[in-house]
C-alpha atoms as a PDB file:
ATOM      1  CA  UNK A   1      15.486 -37.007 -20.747  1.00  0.00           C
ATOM      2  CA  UNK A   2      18.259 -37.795 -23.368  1.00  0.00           C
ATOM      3  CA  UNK A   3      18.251 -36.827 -26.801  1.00  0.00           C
ATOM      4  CA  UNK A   4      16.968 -40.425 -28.391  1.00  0.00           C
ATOM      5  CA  UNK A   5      13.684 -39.908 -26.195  1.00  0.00           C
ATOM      6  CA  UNK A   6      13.125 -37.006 -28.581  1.00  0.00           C
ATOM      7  CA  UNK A   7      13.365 -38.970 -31.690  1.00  0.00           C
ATOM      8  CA  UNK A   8      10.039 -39.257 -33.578  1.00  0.00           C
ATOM      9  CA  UNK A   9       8.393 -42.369 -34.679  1.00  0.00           C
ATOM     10  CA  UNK A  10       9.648 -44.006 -37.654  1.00  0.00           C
ATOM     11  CA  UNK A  11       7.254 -43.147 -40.531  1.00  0.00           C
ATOM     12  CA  UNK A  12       7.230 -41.526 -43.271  1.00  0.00           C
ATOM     13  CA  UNK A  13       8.815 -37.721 -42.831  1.00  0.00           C
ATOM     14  CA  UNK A  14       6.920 -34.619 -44.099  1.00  0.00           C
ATOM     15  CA  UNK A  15       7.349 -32.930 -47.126  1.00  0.00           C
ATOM     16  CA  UNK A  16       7.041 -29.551 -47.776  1.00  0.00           C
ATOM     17  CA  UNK A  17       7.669 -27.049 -51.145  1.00  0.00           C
ATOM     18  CA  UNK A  18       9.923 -24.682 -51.484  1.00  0.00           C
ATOM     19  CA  UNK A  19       8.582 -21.417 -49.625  1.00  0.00           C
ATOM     20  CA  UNK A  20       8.042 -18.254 -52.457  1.00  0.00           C
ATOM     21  CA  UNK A  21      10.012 -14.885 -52.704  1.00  0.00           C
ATOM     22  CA  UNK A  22       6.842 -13.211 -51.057  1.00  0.00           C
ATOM     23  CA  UNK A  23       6.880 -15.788 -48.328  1.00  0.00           C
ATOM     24  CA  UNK A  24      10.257 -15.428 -47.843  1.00  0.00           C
ATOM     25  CA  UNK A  25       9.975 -11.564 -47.222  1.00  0.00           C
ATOM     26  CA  UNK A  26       7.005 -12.392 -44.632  1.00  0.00           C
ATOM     27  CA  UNK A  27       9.465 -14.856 -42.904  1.00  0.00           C
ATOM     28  CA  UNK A  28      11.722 -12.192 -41.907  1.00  0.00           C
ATOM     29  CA  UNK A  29       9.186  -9.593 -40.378  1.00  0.00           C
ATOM     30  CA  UNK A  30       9.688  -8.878 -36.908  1.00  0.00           C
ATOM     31  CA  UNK A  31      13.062  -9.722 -36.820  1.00  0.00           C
ATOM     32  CA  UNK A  32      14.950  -6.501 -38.121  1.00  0.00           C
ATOM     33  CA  UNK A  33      15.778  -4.973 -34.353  1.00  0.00           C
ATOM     34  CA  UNK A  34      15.828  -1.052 -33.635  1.00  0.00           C
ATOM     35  CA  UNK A  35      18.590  -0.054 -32.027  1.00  0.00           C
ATOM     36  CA  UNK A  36      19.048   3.277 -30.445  1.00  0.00           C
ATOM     37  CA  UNK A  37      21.798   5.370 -31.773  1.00  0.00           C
ATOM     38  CA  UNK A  38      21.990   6.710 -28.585  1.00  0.00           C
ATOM     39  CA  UNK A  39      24.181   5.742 -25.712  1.00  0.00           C
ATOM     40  CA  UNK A  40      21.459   4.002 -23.858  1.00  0.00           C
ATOM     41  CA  UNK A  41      20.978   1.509 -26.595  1.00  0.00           C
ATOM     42  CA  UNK A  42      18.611  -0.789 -24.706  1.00  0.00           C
ATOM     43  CA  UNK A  43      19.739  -4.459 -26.388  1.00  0.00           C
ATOM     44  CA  UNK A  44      23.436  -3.280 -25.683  1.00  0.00           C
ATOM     45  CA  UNK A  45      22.699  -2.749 -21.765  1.00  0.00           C
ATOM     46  CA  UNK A  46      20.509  -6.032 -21.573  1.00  0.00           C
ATOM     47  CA  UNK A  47      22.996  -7.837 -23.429  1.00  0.00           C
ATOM     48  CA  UNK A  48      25.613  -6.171 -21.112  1.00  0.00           C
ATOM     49  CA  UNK A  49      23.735  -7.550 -17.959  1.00  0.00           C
ATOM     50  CA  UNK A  50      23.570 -10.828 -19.125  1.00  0.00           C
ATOM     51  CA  UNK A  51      27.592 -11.128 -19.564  1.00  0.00           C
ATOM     52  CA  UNK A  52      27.470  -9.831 -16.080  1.00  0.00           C
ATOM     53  CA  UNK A  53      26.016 -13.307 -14.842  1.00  0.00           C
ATOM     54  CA  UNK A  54      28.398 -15.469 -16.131  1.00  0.00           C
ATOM     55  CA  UNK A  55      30.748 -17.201 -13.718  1.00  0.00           C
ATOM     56  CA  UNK A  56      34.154 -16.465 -14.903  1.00  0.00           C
ATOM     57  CA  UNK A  57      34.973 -20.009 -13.988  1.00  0.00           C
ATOM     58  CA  UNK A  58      32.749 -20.888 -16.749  1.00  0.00           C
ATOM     59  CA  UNK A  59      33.262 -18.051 -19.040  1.00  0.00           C
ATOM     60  CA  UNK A  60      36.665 -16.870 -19.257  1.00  0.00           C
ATOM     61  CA  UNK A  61      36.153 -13.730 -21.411  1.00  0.00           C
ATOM     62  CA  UNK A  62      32.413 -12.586 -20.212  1.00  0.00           C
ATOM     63  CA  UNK A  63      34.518  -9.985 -17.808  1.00  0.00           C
ATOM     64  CA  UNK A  64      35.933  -8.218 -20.899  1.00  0.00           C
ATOM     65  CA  UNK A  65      32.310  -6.791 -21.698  1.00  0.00           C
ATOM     66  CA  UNK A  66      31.418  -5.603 -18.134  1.00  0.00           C
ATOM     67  CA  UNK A  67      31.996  -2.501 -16.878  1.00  0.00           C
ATOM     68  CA  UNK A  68      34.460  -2.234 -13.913  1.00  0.00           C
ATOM     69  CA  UNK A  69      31.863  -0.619 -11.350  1.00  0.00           C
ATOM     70  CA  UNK A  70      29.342  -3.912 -11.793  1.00  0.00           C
ATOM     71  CA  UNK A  71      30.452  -6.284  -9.379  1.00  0.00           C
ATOM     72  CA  UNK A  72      30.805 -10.172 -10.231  1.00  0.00           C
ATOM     73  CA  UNK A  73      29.392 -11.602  -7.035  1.00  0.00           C
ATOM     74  CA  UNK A  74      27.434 -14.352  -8.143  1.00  0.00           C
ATOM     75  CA  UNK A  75      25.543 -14.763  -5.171  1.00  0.00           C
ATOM     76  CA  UNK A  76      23.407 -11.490  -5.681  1.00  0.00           C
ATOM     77  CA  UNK A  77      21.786 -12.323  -8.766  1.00  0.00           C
ATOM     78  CA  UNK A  78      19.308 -14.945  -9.690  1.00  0.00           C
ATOM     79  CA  UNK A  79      20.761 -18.442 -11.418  1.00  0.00           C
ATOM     80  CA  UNK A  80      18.343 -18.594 -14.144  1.00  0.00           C
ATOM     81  CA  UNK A  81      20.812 -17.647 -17.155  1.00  0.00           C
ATOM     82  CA  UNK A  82      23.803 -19.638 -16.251  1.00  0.00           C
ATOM     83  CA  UNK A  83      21.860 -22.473 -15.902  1.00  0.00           C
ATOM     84  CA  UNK A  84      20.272 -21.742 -19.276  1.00  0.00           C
ATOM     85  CA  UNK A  85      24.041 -21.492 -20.814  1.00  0.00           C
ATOM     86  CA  UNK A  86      25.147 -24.475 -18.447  1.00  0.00           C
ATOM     87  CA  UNK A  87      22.426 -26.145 -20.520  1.00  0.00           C
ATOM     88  CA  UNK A  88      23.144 -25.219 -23.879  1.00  0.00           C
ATOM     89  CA  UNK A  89      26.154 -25.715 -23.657  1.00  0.00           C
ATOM     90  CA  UNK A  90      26.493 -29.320 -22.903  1.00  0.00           C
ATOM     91  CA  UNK A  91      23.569 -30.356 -25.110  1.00  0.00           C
ATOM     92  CA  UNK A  92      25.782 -28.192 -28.146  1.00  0.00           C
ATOM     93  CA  UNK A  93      28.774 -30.265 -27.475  1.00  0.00           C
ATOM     94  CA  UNK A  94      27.123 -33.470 -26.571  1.00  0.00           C
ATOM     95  CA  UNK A  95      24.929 -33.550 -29.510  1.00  0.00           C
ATOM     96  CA  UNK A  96      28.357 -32.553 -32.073  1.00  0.00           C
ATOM     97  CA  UNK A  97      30.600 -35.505 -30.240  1.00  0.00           C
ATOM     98  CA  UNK A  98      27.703 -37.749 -30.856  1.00  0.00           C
ATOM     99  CA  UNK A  99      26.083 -37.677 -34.395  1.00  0.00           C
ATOM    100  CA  UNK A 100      28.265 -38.237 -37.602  1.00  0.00           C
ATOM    101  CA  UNK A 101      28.609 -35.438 -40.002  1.00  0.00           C
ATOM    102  CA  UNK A 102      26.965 -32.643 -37.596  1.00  0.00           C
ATOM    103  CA  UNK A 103      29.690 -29.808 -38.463  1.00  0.00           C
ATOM    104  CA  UNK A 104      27.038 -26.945 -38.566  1.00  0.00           C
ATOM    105  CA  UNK A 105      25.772 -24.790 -35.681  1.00  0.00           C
ATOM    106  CA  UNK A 106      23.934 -21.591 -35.858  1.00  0.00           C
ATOM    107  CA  UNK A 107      23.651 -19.426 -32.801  1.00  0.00           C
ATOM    108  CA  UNK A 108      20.970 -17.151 -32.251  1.00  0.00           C
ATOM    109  CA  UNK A 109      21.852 -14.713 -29.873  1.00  0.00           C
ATOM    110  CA  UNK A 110      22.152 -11.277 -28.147  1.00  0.00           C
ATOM    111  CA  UNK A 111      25.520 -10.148 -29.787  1.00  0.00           C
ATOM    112  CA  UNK A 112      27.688 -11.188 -27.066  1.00  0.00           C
ATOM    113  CA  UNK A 113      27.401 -14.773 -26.694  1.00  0.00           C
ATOM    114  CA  UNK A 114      30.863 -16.321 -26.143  1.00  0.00           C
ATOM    115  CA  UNK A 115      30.541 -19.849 -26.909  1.00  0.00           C
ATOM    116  CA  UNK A 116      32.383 -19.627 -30.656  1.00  0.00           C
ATOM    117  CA  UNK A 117      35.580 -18.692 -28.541  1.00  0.00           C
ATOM    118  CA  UNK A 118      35.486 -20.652 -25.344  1.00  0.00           C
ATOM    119  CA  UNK A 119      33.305 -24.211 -26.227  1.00  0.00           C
ATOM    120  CA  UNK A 120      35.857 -26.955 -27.565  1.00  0.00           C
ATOM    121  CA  UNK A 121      34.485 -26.986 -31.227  1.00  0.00           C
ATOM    122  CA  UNK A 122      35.339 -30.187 -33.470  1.00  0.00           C
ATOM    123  CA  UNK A 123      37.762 -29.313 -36.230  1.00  0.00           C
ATOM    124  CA  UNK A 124      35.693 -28.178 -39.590  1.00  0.00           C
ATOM    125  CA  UNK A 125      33.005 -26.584 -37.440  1.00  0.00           C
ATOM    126  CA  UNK A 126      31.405 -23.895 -39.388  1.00  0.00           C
ATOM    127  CA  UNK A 127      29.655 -21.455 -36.598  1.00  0.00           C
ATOM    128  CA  UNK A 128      27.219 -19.281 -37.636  1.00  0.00           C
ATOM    129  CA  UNK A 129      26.128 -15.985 -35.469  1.00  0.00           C
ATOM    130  CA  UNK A 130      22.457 -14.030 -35.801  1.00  0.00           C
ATOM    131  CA  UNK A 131      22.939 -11.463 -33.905  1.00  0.00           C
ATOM    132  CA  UNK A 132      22.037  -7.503 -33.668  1.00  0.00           C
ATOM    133  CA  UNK A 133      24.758  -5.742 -35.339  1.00  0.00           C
ATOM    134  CA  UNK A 134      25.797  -3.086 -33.183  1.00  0.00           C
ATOM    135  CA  UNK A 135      25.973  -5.260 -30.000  1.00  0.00           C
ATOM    136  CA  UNK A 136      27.969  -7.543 -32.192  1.00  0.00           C
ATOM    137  CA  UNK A 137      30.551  -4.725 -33.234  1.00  0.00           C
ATOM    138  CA  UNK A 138      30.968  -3.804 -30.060  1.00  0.00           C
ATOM    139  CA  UNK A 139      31.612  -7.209 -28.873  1.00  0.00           C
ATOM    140  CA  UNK A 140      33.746  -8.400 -30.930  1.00  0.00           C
ATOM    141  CA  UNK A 141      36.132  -5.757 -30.727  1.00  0.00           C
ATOM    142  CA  UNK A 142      36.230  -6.375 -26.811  1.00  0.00           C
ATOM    143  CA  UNK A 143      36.889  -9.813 -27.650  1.00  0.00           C
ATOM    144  CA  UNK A 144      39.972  -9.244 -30.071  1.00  0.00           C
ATOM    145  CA  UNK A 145      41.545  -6.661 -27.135  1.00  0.00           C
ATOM    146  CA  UNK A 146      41.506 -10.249 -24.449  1.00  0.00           C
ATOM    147  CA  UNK A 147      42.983 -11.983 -27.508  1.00  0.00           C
ATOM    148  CA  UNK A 148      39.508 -14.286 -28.086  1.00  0.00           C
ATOM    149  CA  UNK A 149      40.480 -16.382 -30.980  1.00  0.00           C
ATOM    150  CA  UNK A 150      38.089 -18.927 -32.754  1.00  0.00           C
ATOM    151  CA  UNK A 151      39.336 -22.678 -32.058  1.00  0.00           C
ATOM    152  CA  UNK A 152      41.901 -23.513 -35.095  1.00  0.00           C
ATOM    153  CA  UNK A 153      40.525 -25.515 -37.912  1.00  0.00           C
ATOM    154  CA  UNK A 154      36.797 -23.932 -37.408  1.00  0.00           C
ATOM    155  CA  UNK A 155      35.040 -20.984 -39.672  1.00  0.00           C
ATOM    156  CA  UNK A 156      32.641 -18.530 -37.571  1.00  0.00           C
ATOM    157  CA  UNK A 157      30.298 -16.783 -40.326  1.00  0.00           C
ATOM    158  CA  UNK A 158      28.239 -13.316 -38.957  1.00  0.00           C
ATOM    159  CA  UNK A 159      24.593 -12.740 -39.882  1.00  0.00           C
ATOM    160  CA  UNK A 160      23.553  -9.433 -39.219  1.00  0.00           C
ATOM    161  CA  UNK A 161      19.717  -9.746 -37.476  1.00  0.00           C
ATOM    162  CA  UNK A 162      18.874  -6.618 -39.466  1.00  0.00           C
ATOM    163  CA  UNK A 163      19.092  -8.676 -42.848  1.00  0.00           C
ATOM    164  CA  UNK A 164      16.046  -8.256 -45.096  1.00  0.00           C
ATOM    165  CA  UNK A 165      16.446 -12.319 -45.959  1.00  0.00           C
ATOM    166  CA  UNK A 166      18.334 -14.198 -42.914  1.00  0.00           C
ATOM    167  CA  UNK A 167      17.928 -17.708 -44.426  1.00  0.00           C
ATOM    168  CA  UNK A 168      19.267 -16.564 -48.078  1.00  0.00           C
ATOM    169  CA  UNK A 169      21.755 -14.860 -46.250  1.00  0.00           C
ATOM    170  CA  UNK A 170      22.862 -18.102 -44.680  1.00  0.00           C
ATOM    171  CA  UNK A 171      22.878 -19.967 -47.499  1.00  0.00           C
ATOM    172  CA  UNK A 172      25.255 -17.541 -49.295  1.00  0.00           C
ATOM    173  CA  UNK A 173      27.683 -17.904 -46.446  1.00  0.00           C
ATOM    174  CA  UNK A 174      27.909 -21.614 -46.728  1.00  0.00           C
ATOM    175  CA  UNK A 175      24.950 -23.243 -44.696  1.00  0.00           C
ATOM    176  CA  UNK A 176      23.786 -26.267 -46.402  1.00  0.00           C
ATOM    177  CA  UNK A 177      20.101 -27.522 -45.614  1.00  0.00           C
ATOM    178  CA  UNK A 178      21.482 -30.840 -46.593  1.00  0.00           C
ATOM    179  CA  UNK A 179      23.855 -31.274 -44.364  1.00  0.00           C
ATOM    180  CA  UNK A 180      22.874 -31.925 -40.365  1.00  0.00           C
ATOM    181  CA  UNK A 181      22.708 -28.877 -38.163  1.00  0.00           C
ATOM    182  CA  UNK A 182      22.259 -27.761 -34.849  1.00  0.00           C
ATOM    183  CA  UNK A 183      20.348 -24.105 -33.777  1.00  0.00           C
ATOM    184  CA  UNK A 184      20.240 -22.509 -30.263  1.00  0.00           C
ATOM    185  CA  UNK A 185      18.453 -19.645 -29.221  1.00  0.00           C
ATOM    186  CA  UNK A 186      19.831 -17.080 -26.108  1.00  0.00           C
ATOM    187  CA  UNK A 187      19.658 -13.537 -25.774  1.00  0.00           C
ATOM    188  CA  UNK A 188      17.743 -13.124 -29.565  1.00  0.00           C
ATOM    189  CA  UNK A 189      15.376  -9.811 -28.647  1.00  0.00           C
ATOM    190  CA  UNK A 190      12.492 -11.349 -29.738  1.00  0.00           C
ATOM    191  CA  UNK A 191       9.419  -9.303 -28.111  1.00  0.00           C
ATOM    192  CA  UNK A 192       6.333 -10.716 -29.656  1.00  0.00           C
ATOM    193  CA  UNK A 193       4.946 -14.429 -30.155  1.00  0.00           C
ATOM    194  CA  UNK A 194       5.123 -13.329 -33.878  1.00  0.00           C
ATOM    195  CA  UNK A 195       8.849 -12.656 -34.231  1.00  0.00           C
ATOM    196  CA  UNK A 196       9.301 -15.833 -32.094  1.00  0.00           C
ATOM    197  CA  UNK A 197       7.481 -17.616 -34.937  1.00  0.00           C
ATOM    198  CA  UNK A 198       9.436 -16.065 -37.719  1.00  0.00           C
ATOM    199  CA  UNK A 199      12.553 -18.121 -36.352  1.00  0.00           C
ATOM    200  CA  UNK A 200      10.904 -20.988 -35.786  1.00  0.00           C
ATOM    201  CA  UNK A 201      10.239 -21.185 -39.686  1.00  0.00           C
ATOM    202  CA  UNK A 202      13.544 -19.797 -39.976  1.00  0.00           C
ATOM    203  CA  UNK A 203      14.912 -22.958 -38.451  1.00  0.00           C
ATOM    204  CA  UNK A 204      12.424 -25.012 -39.783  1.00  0.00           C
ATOM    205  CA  UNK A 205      13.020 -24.265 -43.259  1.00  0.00           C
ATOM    206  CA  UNK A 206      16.772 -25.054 -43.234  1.00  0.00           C
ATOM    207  CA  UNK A 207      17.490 -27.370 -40.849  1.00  0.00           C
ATOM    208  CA  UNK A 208      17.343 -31.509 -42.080  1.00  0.00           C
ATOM    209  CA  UNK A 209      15.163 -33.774 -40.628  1.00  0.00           C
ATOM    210  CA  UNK A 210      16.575 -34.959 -37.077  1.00  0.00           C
ATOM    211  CA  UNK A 211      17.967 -32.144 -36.360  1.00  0.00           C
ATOM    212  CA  UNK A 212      18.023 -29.958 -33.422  1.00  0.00           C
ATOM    213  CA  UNK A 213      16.939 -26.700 -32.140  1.00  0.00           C
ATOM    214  CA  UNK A 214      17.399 -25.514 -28.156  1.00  0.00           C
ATOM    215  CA  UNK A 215      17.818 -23.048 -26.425  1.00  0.00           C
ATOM    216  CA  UNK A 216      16.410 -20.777 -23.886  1.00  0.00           C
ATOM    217  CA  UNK A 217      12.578 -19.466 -24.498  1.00  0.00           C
ATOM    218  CA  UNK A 218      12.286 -15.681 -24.044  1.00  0.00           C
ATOM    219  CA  UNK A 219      10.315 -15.017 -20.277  1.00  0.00           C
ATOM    220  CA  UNK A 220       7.279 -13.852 -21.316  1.00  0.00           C
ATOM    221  CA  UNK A 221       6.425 -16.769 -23.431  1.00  0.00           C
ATOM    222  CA  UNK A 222       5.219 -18.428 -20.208  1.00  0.00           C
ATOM    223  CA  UNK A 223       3.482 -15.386 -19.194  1.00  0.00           C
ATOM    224  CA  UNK A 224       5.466 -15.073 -15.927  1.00  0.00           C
ATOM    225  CA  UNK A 225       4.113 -18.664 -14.654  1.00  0.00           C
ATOM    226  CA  UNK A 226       6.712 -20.866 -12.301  1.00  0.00           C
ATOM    227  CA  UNK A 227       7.462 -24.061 -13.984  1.00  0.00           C
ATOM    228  CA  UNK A 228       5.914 -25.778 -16.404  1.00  0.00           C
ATOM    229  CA  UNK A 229       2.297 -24.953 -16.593  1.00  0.00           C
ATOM    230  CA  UNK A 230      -0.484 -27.122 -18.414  1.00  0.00           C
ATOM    231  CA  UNK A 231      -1.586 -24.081 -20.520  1.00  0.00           C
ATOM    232  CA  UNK A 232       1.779 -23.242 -21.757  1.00  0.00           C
ATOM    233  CA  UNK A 233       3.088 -26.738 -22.080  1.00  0.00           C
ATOM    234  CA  UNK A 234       0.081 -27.326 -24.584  1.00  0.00           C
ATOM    235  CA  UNK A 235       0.613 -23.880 -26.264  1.00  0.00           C
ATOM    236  CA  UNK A 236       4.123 -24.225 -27.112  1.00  0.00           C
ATOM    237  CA  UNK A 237       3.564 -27.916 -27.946  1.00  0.00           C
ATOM    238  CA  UNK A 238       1.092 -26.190 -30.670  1.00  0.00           C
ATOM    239  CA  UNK A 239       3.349 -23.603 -32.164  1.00  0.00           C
ATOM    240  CA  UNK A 240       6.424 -25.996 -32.446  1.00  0.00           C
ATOM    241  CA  UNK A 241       4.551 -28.653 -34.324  1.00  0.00           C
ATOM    242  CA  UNK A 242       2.599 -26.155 -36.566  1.00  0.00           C
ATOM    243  CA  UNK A 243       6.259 -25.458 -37.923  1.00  0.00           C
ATOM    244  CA  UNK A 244       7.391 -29.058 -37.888  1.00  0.00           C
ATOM    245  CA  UNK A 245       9.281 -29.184 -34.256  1.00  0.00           C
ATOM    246  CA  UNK A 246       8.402 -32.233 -31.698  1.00  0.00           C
ATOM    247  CA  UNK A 247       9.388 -30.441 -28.661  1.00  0.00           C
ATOM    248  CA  UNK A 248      10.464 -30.980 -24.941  1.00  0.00           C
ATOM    249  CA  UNK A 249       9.977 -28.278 -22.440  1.00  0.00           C
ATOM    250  CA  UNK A 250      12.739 -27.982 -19.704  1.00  0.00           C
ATOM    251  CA  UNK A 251      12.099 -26.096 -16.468  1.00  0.00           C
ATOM    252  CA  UNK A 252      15.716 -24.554 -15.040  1.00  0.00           C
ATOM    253  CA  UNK A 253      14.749 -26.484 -11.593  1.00  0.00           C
ATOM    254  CA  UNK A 254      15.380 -29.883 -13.500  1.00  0.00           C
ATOM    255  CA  UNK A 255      18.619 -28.794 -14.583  1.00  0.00           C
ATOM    256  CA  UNK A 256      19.356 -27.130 -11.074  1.00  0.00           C
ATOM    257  CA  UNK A 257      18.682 -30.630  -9.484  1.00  0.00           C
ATOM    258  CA  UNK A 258      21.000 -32.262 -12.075  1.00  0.00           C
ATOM    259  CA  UNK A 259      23.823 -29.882 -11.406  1.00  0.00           C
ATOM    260  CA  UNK A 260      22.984 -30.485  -7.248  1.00  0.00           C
ATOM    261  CA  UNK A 261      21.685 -27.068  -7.486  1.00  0.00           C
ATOM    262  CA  UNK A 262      18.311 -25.410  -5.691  1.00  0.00           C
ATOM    263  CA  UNK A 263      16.369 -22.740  -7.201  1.00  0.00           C
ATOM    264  CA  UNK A 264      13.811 -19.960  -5.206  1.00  0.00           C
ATOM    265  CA  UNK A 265      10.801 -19.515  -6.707  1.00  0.00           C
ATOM    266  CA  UNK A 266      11.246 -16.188  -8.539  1.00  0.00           C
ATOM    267  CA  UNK A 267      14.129 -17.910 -10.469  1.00  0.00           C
ATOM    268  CA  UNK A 268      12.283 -19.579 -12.456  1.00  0.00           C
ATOM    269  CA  UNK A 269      10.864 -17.301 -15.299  1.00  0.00           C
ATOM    270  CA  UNK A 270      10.765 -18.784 -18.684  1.00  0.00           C
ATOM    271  CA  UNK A 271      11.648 -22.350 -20.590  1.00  0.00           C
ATOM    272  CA  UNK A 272      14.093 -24.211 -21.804  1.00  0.00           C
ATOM    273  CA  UNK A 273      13.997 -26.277 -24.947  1.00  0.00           C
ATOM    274  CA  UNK A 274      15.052 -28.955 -27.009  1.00  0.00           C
ATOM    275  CA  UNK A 275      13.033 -29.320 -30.346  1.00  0.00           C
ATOM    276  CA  UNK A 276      13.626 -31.877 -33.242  1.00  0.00           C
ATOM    277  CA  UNK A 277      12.436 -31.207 -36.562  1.00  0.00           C
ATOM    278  CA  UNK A 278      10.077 -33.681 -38.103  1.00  0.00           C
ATOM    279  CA  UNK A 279       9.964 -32.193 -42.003  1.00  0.00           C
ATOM    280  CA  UNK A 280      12.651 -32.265 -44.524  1.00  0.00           C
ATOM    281  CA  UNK A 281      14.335 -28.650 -45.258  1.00  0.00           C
ATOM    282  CA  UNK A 282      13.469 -26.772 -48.177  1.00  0.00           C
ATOM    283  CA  UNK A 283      17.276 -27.925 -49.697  1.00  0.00           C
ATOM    284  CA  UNK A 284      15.916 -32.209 -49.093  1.00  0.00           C
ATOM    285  CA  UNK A 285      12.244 -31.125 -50.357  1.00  0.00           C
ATOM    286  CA  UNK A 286      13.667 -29.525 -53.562  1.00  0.00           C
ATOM    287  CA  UNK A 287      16.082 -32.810 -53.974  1.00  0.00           C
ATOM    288  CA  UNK A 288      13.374 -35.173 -53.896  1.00  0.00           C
ATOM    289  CA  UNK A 289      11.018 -32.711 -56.481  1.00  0.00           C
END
């Protein structure tokens, strides 16, 4: 389905006030991760197994973060993430080449997502990263040894996930709730249906009205079901609207047929997603106050 099937109804949008301080501080439970000081920090290894499934024919620096004893024979690990980048990807770049003015993207991710460096931004692309820290550090100094350099004429901002206040955070490095935007969600340790939440009013709270949030939903959101099930279809329907999100769920078979691909059944944990939000942001609802 293309992106104008998602658009909702014309009529009038909803408004919503500005959220409170305390609100604000209940937004951002959940969302500070743990990480082990330790050197089996368990985000850093999943995060490191996920660069391990990237084609390099897709990703050109995803090599730099694996180790040299994990081999990067495709064929012995299940498609399900490539797809899911595959699929952010294009609907990233699609969406930017298509709608006037969208120069905002926020990525919400495991530390080690690649896409600032490698996608073909538009100039004046600001590209914001919420990420775990430490799997970010690390990262990023991989990346500057292979000589990753953000595409000329665009500004990548960090966001620590540990921040007390992500959204006021983004704000004070330059994101604009009245100016479109686009989110995507891959690789953000989320663990509970509550933390999951908390970014969904994240999103909801600074992103205009039109715009989109995709992604990839974590596995156990579909509680280990194949496809798209009735049950979760009409649960996730639920929880997107109650935070202003019309939303289409995605199973990684469609996009496997589209790309002339075929999945086995156990490939098929989790969702993907493209959401559009319905209410104004908390920047158009103060504007029209």
């Amino acid at each position: 389905m293309g992106l104008a099937a998602l658009a909702p109804a014309v009529g009038p949008a909803i408004v919503r006030l500005p959220l409170t301080s305390a609100s604000k501080k209940l937004r951002n439970c959940g969302l500070r991760a743990k990480l082990n000081d330790e050197g089996d920090d368990p985000l850093l290894q999943a995060a490191i197994n996920r660069a391990s499934l990237h084609p390099l024919f897709v990703d050109q620096y995803a090599g730099c973060f694996v180790p040299d004893n994990v081999p990067m024979d495709m064929g012995r690990y299940p498609r399900r993430y490539c797809l899911a980048t595959k699929f952010v990807d294009n609907k990233l770049l699609t969406t930017l080449n298509d709608r006037d003015g969208l120069r905002q993207v926020v990525l919400l991710t495991d530390g080690m997502d690649t896409r600032p460096y490698r996608l073909g931004w538009p100039n004046s692309t600001l590209i914001f990263d919420v990420s775990p820290e430490r799997v970010f550090r690390m990262a990023a100094k991989k990346l500057e040894d292979v000589g990753a350099k953000i595409p000329k004429g665009c500004l990548f901002l960090r966001v620590p996930l540990e921040s007390s206040d992500i959204q006021q955070i983004l704000c004070n490095k330059g994101f604009n709730g009245n100016r479109p935007s686009i989110w995507a969600l891959q690789g953000l340790p989320l663990m509970t249906l509550g933390s999951f939440e908390v970014v969904l009013s994240i999103v909801s709270n600074l992103a205009m009205k039109g715009c989109l949030f995709l992604g990839e939903l974590p596995a156990w959101v579909t509680e280990a079901e194949a496809g798209i099930k009735s049950s979760t279809q009409a649960r996730m329907e639920k929880i997107f609207m109650g935070n202003g999100f019309r939303v289409e769920l995605i199973s990684y078979s469609e996009v496997a047929a589209k790309l002339g691909r075929e999945l086995a059944p156990r490939d098929y944990e989790g969702l993907l997603f493209v959401a559009e939000q319905l209410r104004f942001s908390d920047d158009q609802a103060r504007t029209l106050l």
